[in-house]
C-alpha atoms as a PDB file:
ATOM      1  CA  UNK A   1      81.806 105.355 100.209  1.00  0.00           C
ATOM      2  CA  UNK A   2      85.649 104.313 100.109  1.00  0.00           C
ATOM      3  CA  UNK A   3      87.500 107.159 101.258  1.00  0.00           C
ATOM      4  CA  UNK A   4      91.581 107.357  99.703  1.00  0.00           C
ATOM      5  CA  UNK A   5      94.082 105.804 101.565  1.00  0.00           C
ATOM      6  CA  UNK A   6      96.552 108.690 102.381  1.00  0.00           C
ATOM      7  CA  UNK A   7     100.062 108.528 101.311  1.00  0.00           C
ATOM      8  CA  UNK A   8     101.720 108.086 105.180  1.00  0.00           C
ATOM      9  CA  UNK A   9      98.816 105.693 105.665  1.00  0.00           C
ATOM     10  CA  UNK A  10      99.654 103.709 102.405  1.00  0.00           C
ATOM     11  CA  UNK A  11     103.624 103.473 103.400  1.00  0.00           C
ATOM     12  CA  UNK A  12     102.628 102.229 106.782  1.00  0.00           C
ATOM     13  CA  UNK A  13     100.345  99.496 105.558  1.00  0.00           C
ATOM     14  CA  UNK A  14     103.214  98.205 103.463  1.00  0.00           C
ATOM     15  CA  UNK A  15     105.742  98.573 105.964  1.00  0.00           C
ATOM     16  CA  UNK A  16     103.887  96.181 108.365  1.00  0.00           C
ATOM     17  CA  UNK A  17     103.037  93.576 105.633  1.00  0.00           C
ATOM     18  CA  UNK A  18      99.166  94.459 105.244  1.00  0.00           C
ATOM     19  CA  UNK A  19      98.003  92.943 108.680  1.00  0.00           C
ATOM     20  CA  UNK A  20      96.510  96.198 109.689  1.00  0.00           C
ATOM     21  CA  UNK A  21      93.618  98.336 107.973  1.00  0.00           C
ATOM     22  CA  UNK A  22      95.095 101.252 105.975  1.00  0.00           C
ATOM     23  CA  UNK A  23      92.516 103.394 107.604  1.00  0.00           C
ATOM     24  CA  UNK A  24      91.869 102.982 111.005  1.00  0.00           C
ATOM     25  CA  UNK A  25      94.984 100.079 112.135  1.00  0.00           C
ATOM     26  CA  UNK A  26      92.583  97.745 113.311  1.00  0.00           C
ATOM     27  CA  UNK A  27      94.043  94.393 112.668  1.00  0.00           C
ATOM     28  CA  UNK A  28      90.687  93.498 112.373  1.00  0.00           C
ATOM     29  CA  UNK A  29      90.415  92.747 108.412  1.00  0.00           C
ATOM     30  CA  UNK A  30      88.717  90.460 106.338  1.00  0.00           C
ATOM     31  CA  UNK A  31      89.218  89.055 102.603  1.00  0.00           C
ATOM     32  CA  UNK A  32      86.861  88.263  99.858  1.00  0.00           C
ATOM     33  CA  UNK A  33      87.096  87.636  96.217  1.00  0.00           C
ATOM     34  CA  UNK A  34      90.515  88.272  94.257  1.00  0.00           C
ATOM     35  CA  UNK A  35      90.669  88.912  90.418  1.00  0.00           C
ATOM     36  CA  UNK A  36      93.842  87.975  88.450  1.00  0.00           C
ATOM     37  CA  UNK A  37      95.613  89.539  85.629  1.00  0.00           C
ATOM     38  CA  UNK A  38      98.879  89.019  84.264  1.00  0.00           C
ATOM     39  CA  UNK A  39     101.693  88.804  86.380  1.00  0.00           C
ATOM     40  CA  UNK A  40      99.298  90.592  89.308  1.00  0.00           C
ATOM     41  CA  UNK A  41      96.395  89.374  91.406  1.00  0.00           C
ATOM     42  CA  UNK A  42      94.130  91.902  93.620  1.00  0.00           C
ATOM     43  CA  UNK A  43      92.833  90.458  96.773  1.00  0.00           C
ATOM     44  CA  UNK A  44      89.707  92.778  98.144  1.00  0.00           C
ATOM     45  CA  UNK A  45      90.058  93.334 101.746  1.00  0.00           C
ATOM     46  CA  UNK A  46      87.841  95.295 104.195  1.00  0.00           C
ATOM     47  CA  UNK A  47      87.631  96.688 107.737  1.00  0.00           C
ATOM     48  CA  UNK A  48      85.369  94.658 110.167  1.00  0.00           C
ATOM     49  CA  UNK A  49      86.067  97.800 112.572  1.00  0.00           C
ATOM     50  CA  UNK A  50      85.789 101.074 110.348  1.00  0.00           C
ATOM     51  CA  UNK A  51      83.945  99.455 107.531  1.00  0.00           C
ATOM     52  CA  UNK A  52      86.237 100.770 104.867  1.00  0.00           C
ATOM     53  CA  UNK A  53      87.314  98.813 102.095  1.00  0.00           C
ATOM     54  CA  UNK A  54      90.632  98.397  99.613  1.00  0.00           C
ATOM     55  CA  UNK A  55      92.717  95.822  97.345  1.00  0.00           C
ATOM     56  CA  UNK A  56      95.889  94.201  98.232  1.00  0.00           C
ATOM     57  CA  UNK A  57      97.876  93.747  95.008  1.00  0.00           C
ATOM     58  CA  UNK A  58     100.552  91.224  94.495  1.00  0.00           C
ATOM     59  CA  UNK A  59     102.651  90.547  91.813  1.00  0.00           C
ATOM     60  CA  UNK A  60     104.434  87.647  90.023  1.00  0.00           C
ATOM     61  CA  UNK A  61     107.955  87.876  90.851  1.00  0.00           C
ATOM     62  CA  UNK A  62     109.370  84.461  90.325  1.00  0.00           C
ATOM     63  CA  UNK A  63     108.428  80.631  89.863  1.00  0.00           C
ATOM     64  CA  UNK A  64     109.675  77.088  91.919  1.00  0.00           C
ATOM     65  CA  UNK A  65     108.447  73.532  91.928  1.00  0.00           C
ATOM     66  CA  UNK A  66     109.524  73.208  95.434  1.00  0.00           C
ATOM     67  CA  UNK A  67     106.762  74.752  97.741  1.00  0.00           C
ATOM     68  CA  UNK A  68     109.360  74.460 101.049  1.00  0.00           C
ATOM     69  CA  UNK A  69     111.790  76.736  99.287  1.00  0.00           C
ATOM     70  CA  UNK A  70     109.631  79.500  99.319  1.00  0.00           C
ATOM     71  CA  UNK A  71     108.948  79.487 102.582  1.00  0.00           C
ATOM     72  CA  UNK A  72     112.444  78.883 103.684  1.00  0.00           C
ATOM     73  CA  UNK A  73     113.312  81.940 101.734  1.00  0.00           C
ATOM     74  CA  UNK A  74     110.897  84.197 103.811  1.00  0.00           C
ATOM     75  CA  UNK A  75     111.636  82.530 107.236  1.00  0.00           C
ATOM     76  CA  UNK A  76     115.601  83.333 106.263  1.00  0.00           C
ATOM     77  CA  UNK A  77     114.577  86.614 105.248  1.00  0.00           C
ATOM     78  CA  UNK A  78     112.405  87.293 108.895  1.00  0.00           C
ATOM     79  CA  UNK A  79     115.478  86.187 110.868  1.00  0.00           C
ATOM     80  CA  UNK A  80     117.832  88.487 108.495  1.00  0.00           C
ATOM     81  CA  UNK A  81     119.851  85.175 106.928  1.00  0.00           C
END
């Protein structure tokens, strides 16, 4: 059985960008199937460590035709730009 992520445990997860189980901070995760809806997609994700499972969610927050932007964007954002 999934046990609830806790509230300190949630914040952290976000804080470090999801790399790390919620649970246990293994960085020892795995992904499997995602379902969309609109504007949002949930990506299920589980613990290879702890065994504990959860969903990522992401959501639609904007639109481009040029793929490079993007990820010029979040490199510029890393480095503080």
């Amino acid at each position: 059985m999934t046990k609830k992520i806790s509230k300190e445990n949630g914040g952290a997860y976000l804080r470090i960008g999801g790399s790390h189980c919620p649970h246990c901070g293994s960085p020892n995760v795995s992904t499997g199937g995602s379902d969309t809806m609109e504007g949002a997609m949930d990506v299920y994700c589980s613990c290879d460590e702890c065994h504990e499972e959860w969903a990522d969610r992401y959501h639609l927050v904007g639109v481009t035709n040029d793929v490079s932007e993007v990820w010029n964007s979040d490199a510029q954002a890393a480095r503080g730009d």
